[in-house]
N, C-alpha and C. Protein backbone atom coordinates (compact mmCIF):
# COMPACT_ATOMS: atom_id res chain seq x y z
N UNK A 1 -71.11 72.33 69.19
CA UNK A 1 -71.10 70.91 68.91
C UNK A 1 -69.78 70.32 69.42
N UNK A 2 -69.97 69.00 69.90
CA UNK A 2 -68.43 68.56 70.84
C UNK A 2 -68.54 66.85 69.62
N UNK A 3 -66.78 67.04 69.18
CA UNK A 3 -66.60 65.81 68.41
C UNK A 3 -65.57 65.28 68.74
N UNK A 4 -65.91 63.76 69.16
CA UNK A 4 -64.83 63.37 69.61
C UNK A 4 -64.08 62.57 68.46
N UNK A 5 -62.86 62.50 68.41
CA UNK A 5 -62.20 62.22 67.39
C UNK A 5 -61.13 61.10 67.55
N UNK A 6 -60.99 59.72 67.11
CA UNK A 6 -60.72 58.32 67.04
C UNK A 6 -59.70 57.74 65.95
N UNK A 7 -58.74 57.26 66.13
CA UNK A 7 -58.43 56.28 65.72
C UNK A 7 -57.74 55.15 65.59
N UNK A 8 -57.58 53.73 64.95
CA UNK A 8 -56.26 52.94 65.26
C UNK A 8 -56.83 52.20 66.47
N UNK A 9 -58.28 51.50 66.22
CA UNK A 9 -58.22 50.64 67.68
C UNK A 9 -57.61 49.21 67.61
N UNK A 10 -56.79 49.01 66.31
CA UNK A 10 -56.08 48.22 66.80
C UNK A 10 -57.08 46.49 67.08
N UNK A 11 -58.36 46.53 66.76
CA UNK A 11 -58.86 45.83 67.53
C UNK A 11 -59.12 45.30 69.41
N UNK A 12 -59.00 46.58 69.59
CA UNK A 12 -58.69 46.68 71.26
C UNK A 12 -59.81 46.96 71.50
N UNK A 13 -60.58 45.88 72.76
CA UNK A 13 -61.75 45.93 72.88
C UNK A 13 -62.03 47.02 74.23
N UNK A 14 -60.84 46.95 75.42
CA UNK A 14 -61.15 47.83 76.31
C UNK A 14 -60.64 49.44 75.92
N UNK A 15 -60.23 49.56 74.92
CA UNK A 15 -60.01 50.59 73.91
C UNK A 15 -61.49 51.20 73.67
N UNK A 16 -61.62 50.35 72.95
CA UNK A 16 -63.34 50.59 72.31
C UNK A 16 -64.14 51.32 73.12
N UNK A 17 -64.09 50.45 74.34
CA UNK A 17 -65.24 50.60 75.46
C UNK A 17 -64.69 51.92 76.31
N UNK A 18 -63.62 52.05 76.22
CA UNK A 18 -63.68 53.27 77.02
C UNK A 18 -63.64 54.67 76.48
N UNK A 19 -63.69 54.97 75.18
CA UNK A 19 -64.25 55.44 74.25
C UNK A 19 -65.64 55.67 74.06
N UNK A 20 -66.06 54.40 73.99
CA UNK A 20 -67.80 54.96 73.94
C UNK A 20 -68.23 55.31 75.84
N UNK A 21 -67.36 54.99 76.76
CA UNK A 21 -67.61 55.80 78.39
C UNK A 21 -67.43 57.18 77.93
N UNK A 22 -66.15 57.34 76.88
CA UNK A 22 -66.02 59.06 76.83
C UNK A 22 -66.81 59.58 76.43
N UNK A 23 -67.17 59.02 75.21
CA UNK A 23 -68.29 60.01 74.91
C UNK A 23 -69.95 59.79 75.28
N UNK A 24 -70.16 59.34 76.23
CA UNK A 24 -71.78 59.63 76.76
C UNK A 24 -71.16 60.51 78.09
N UNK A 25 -69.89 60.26 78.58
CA UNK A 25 -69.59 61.04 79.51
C UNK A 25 -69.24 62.48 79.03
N UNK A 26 -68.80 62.48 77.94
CA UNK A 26 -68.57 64.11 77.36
C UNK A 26 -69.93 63.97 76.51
N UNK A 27 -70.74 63.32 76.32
CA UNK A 27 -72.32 64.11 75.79
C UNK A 27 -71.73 64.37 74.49
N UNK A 28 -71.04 63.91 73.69
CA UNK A 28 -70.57 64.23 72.54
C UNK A 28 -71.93 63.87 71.24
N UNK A 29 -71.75 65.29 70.42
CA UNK A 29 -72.82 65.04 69.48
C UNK A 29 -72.69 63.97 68.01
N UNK A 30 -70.90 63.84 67.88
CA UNK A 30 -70.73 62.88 66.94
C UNK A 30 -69.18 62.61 67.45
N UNK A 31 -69.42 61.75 66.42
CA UNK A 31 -67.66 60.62 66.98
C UNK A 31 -67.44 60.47 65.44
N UNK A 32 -65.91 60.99 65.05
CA UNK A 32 -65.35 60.62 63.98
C UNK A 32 -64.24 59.20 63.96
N UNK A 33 -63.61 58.58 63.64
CA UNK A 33 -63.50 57.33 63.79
C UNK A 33 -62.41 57.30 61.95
N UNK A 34 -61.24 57.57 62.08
CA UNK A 34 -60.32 57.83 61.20
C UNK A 34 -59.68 56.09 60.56
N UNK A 35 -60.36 55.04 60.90
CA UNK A 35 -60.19 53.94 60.57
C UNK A 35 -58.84 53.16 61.62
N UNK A 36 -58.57 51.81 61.37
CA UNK A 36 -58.17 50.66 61.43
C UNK A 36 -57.97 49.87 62.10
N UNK A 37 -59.86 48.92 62.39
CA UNK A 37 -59.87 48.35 63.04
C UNK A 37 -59.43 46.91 63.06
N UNK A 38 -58.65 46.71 62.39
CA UNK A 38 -58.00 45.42 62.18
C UNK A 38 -58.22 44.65 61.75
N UNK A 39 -60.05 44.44 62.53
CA UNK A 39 -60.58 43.11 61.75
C UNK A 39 -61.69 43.52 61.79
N UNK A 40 -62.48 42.58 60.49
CA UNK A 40 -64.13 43.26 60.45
C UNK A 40 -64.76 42.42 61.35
N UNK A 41 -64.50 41.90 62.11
CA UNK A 41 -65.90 41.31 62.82
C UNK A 41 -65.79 42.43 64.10
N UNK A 42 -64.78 42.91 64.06
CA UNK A 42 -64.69 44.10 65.42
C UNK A 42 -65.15 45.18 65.19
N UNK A 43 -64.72 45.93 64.23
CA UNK A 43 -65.13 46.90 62.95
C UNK A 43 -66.31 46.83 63.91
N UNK A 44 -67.38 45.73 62.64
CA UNK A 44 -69.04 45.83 63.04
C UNK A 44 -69.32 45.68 64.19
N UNK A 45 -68.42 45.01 65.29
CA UNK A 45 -69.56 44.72 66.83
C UNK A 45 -69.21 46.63 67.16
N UNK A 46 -68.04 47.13 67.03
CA UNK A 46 -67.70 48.36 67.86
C UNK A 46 -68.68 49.36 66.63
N UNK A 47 -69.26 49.39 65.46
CA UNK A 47 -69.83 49.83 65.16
C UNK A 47 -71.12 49.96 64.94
N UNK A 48 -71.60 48.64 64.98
CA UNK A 48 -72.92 48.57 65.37
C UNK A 48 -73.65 48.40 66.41
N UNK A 49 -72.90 48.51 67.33
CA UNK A 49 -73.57 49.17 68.79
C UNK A 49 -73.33 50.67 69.09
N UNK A 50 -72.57 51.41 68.69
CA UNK A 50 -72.60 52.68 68.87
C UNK A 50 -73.92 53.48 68.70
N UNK A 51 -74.21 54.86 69.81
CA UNK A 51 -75.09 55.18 69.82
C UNK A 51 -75.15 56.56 69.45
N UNK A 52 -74.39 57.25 69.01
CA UNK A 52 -73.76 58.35 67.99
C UNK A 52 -73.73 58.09 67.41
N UNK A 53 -73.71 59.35 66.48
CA UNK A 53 -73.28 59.93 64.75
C UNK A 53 -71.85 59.76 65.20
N UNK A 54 -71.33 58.45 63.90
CA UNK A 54 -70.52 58.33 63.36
C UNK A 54 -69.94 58.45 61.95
N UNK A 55 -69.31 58.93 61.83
CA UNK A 55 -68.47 59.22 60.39
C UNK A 55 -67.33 58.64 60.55
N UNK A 56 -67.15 58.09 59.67
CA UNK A 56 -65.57 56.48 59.57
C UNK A 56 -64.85 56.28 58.38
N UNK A 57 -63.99 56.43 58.25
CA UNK A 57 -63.53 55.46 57.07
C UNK A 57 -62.63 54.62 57.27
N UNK A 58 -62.31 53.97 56.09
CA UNK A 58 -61.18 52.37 57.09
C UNK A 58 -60.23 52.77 56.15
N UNK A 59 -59.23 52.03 57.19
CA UNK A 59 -57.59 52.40 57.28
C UNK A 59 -56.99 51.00 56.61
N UNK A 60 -55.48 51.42 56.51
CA UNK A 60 -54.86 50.64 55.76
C UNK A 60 -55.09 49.09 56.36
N UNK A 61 -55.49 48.50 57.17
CA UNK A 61 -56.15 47.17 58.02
C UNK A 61 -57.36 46.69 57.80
N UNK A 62 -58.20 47.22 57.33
CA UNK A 62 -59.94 47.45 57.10
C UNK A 62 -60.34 46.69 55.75
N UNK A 63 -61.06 45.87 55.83
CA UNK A 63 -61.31 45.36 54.65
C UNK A 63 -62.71 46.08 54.54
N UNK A 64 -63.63 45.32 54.41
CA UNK A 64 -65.09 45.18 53.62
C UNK A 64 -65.63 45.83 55.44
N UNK A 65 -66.38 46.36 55.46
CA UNK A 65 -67.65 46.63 56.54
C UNK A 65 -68.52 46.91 56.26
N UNK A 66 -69.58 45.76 57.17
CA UNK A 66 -70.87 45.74 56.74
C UNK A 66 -71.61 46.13 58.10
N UNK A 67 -71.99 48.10 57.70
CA UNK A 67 -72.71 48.78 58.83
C UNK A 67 -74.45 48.13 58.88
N UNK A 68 -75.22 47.88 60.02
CA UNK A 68 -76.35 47.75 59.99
C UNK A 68 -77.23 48.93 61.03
N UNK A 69 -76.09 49.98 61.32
CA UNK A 69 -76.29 50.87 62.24
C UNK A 69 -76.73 52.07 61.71
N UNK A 70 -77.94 52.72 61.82
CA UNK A 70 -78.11 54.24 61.08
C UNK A 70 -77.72 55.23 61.38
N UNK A 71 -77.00 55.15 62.59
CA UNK A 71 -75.68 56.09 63.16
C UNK A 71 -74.81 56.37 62.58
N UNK A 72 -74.26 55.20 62.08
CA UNK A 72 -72.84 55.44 61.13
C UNK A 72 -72.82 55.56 59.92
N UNK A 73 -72.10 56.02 59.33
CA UNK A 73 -71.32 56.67 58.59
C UNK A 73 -70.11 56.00 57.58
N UNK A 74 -70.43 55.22 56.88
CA UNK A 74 -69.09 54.72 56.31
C UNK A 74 -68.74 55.88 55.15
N UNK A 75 -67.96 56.54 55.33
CA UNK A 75 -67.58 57.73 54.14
C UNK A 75 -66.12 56.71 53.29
N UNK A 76 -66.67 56.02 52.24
CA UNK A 76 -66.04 56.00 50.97
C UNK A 76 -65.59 56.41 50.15
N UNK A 77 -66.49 58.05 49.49
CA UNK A 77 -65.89 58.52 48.80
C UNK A 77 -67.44 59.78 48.54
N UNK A 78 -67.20 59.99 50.00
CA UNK A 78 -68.79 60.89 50.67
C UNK A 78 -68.49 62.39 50.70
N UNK A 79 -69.76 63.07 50.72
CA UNK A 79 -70.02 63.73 51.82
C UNK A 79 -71.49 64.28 52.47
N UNK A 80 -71.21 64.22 53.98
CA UNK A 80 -72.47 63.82 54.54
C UNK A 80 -72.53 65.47 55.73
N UNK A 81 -73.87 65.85 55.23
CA UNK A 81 -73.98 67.57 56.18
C UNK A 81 -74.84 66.71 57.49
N UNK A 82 -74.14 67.59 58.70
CA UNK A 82 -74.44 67.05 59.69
C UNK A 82 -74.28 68.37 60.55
N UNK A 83 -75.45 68.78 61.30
CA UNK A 83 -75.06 70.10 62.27
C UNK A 83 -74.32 70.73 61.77
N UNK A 84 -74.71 71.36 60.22
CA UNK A 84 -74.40 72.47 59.45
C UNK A 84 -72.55 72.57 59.30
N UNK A 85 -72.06 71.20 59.20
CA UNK A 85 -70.97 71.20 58.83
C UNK A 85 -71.15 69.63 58.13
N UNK A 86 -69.90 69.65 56.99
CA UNK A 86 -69.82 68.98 56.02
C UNK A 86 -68.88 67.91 56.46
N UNK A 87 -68.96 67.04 56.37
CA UNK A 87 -67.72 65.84 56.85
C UNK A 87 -67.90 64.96 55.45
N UNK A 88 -66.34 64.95 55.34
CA UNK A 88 -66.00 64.30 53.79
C UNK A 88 -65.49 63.45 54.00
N UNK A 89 -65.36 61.89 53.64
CA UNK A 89 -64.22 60.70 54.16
C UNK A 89 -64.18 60.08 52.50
N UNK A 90 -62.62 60.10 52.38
CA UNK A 90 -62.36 59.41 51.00
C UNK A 90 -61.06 57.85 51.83
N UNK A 91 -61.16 57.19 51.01
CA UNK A 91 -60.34 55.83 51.15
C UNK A 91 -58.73 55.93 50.59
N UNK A 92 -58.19 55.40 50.46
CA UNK A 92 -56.59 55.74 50.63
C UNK A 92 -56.56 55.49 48.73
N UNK A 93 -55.65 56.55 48.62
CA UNK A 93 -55.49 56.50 47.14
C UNK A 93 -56.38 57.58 46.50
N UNK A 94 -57.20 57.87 47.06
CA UNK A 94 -58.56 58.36 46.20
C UNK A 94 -58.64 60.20 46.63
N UNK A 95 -57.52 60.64 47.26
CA UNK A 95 -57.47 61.76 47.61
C UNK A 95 -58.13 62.90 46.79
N UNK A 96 -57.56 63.08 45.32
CA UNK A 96 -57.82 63.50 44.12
C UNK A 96 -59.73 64.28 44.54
N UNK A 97 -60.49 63.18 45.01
CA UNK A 97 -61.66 63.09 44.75
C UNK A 97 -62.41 64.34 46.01
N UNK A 98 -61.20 64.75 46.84
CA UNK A 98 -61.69 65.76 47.84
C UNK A 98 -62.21 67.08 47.39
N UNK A 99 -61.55 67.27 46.28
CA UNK A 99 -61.26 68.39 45.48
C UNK A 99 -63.12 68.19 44.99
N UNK A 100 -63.32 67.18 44.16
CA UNK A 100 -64.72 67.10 43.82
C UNK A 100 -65.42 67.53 45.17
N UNK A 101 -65.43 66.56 46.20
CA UNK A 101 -66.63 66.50 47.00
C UNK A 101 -66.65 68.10 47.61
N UNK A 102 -65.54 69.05 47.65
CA UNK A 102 -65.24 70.18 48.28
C UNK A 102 -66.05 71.08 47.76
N UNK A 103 -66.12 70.93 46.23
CA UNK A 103 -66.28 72.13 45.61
C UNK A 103 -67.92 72.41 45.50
N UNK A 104 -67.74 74.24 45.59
CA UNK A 104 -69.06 74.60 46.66
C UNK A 104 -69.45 74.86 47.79
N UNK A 105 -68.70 74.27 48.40
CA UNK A 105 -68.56 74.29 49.75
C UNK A 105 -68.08 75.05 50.35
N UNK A 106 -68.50 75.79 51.49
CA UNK A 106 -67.69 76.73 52.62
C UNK A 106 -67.08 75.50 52.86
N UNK A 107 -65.46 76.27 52.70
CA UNK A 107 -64.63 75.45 53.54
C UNK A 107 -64.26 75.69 55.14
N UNK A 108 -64.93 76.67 55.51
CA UNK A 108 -64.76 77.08 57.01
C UNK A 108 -66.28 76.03 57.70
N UNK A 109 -66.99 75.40 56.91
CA UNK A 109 -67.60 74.07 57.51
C UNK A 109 -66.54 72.42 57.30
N UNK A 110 -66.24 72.57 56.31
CA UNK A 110 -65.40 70.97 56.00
C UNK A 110 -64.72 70.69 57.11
N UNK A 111 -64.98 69.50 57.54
CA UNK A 111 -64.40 68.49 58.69
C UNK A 111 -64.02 67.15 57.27
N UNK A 112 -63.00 67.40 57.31
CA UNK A 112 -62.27 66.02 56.37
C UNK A 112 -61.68 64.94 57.25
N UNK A 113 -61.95 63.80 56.83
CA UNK A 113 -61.41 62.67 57.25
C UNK A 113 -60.73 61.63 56.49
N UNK A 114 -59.52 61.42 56.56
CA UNK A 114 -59.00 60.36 56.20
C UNK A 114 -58.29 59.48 57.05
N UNK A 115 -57.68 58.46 56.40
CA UNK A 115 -56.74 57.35 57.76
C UNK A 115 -55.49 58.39 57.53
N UNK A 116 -54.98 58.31 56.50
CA UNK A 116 -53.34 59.04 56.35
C UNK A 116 -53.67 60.20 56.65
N UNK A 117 -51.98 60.57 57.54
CA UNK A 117 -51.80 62.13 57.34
C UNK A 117 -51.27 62.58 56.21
N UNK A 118 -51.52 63.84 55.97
CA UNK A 118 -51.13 65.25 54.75
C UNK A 118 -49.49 65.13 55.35
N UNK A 119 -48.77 65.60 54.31
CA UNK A 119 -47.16 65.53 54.51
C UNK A 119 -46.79 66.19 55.72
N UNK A 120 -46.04 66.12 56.43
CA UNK A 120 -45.36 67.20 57.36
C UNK A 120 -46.55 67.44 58.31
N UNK A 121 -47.40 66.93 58.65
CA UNK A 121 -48.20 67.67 59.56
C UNK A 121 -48.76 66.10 60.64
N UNK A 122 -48.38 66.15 61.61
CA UNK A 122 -47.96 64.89 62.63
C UNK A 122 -48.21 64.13 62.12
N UNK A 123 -47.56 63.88 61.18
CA UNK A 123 -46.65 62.45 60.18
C UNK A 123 -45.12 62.13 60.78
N UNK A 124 -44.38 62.22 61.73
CA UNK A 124 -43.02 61.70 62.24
C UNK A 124 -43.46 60.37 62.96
N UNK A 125 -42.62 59.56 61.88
CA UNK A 125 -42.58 58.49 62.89
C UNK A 125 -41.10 58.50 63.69
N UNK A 126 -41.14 56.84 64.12
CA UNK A 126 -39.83 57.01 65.43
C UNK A 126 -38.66 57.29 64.93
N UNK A 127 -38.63 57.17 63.77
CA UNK A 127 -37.00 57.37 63.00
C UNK A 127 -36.94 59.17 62.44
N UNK A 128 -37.86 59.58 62.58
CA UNK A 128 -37.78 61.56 62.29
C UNK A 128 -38.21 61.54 61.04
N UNK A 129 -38.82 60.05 60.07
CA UNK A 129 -39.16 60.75 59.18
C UNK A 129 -40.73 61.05 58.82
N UNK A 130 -40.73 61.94 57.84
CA UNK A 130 -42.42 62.50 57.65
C UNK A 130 -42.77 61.41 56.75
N UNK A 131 -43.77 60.51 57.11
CA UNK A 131 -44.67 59.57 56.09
C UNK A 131 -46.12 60.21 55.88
N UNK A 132 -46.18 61.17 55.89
CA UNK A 132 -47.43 61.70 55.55
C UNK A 132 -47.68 61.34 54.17
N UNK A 133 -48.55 62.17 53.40
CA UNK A 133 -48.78 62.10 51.43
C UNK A 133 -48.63 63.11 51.25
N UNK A 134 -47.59 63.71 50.17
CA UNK A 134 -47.47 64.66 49.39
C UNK A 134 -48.68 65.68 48.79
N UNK A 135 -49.50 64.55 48.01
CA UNK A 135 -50.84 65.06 47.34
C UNK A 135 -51.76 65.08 48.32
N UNK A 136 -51.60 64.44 49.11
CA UNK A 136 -52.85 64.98 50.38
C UNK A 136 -52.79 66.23 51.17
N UNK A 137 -51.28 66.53 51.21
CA UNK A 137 -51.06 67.87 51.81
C UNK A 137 -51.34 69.34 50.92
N UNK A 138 -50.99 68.78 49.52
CA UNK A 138 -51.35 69.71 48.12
C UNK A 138 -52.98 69.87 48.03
N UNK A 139 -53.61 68.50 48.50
CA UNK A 139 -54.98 68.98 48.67
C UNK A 139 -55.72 70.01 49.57
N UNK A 140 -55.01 69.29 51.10
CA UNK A 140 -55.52 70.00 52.14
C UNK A 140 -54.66 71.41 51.39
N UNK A 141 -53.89 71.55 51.63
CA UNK A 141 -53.61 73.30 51.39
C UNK A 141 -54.21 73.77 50.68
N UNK A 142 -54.84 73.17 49.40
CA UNK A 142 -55.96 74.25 48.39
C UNK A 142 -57.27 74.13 49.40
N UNK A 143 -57.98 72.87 49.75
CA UNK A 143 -59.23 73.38 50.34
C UNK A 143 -59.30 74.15 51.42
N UNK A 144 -58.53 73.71 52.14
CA UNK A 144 -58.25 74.86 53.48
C UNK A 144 -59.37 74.35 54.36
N UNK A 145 -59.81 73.15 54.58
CA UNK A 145 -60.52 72.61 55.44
C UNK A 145 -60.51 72.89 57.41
N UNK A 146 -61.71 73.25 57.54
CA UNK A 146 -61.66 73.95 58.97
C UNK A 146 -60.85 72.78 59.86
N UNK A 147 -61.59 71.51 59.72
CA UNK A 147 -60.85 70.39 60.57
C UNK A 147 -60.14 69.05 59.95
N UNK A 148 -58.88 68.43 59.70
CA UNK A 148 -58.56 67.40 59.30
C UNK A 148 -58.54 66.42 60.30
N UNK A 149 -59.07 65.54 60.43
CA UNK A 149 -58.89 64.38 61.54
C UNK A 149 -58.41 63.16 60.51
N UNK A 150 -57.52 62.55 61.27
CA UNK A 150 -56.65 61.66 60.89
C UNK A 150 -56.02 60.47 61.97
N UNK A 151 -55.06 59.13 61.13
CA UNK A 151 -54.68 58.64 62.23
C UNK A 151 -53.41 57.93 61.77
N UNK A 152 -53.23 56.67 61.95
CA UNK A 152 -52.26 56.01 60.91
C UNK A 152 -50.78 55.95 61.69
N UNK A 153 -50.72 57.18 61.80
CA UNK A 153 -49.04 57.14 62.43
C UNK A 153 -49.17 57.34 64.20
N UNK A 154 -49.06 56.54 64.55
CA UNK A 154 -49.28 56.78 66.15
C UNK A 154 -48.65 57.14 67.10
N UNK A 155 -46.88 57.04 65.78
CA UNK A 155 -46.11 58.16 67.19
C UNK A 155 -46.36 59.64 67.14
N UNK A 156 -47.24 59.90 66.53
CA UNK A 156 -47.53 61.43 66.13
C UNK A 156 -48.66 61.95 66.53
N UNK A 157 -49.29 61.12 67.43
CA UNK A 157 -50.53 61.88 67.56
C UNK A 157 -50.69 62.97 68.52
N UNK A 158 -51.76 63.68 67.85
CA UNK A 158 -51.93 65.21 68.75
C UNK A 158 -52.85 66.16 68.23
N UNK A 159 -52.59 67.14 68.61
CA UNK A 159 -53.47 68.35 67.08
C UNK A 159 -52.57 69.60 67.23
N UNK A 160 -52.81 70.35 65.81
CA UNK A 160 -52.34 71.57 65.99
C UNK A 160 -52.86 71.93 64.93
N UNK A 161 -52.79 73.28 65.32
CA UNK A 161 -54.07 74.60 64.11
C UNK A 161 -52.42 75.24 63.31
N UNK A 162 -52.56 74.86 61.95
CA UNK A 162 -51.82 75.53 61.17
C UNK A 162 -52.42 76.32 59.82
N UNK A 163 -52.21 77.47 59.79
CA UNK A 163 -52.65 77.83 58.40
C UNK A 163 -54.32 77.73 58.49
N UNK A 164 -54.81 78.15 59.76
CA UNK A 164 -56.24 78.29 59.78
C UNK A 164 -57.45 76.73 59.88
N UNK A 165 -56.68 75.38 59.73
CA UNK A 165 -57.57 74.32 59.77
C UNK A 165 -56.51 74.03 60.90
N UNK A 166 -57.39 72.69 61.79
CA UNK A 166 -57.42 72.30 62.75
C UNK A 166 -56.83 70.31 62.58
N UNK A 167 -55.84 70.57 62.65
CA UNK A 167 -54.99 68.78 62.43
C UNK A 167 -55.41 68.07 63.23
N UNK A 168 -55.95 66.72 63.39
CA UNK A 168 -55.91 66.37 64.57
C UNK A 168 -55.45 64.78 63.88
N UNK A 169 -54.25 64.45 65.03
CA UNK A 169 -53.90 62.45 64.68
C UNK A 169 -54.64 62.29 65.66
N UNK A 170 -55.10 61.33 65.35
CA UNK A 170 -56.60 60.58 66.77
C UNK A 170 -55.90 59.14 67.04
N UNK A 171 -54.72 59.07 66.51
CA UNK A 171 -54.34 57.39 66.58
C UNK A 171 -54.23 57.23 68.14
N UNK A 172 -54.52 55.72 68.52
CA UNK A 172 -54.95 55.89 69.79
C UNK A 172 -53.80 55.12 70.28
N UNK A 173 -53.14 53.90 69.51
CA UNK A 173 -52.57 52.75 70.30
C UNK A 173 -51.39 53.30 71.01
N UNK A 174 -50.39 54.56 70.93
CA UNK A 174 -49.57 54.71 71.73
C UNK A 174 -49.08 55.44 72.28
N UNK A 175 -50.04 56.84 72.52
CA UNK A 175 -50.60 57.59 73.78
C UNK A 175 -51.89 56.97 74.83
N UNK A 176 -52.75 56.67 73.72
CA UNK A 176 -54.14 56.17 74.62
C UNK A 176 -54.60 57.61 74.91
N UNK A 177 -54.48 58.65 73.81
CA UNK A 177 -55.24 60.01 74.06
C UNK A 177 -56.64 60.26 72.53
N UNK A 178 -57.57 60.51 73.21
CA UNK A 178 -58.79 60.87 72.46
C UNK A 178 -58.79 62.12 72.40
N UNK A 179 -59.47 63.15 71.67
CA UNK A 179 -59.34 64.31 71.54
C UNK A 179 -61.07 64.69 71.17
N UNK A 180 -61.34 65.88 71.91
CA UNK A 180 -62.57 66.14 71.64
C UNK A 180 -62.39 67.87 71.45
N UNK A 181 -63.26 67.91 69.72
CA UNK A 181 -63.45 69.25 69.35
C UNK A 181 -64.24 69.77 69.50
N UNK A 182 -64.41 70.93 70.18
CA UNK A 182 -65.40 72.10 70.40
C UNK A 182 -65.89 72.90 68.62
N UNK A 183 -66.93 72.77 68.45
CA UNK A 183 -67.34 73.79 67.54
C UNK A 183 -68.32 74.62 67.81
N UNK A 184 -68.30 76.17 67.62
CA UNK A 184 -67.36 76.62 66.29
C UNK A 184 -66.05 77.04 67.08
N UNK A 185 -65.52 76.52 68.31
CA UNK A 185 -64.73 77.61 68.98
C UNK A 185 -63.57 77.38 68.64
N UNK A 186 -63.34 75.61 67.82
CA UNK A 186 -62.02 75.03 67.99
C UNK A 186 -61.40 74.27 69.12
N UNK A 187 -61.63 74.90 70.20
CA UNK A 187 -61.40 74.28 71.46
C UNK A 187 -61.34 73.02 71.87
N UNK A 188 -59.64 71.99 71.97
CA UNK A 188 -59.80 70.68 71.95
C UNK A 188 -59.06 70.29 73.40
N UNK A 189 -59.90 69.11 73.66
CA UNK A 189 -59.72 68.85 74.81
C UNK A 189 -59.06 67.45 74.49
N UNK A 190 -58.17 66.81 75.42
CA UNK A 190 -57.62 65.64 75.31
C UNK A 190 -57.76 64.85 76.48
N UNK A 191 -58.19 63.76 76.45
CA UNK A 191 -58.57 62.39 77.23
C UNK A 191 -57.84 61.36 77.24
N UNK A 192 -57.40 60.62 78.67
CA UNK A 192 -56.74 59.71 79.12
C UNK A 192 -57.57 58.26 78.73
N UNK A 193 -57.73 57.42 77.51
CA UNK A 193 -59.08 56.88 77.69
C UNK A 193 -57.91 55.10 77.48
């Protein structure tokens, strides 16, 4: 399964669009989408034309979205099995609640999504310091989730496999890099988009 992984459009419309070129051009089976699209009337046009499985949650910018798309995915305080992996999206504050939606679960399926990063893990912004969350990192380290996709801090974006799960910042506005995950191999590829 190939997932391409998003976030921080900023309301950027040739952003958007060359994003959804990536993924019919990478044949991608779902698009995760780590929140903050700025404004909801963009939100819904870039989400309700999408033609993928989407899984989303909104970021610190995101008000109210109103999906009319059966593609997507608004994960509130979810979780939704999709090609035999679990994708969980909780809203900011509500971390606590991963722990619920986790339990039971192979965590070598969990693909978690939130807007914030977990402490220390490409959370540096331009000044060196870590704005990640404390308790989000206390979470991720007990579930041990195969993939975290994330966004929020955009001088940080990238991925790296620590401690067996797979980090990825998807923030887009200041690389302009997309990242697409291979499953089950891990294998991520990064795009000029």
């Amino acid at each position: 399964m190939k997932i391409l992984c998003v976030s921080d459009y900023h309301a950027d419309e040739r952003l958007a669009k060359n994003i959804e070129d990536l993924a019919e051009a990478e044949k991608v089976d779902a698009v995760i989408n780590a929140g903050d699209f700025v404004s909801r009337s963009f939100a819904e046009k870039v989400l309700n034309r999408t033609k993928f499985q989407t899984f989303v949650v909104r970021g610190n910018w995101d008000g109210e979205i109103t999906i009319k798309n059966k593609n997507v995915h608004l994960l509130k305080d979810d979780v939704m099995e999709y090609k035999g992996y679990y994708f969980i999206g909780v809203e900011f504050g509500y971390y606590s609640h991963i722990i619920r939606l986790a339990k039971n679960l192979d965590n070598r399926k969990i693909i978690l999504i939130t807007h914030e990063p977990p402490y220390d893990i490409l959370d540096l912004t331009y000044f060196g310091a870590s704005a990640g969350l404390i308790d989000l990192r206390a979470i991720v380290n007990e579930i041990k989730p195969l993939i975290h996709v994330f966004g929020h801090i955009h001088e940080s974006a990238g991925y790296i496999k620590h401690k067996g799960t797979l980090f990825v910042n998807a923030a887009l506005p200041e690389f302009r890099k997309a990242f697409v995950v291979h499953l089950p191999s891990l294998e991520v590829k990064s795009f000029d988009v």
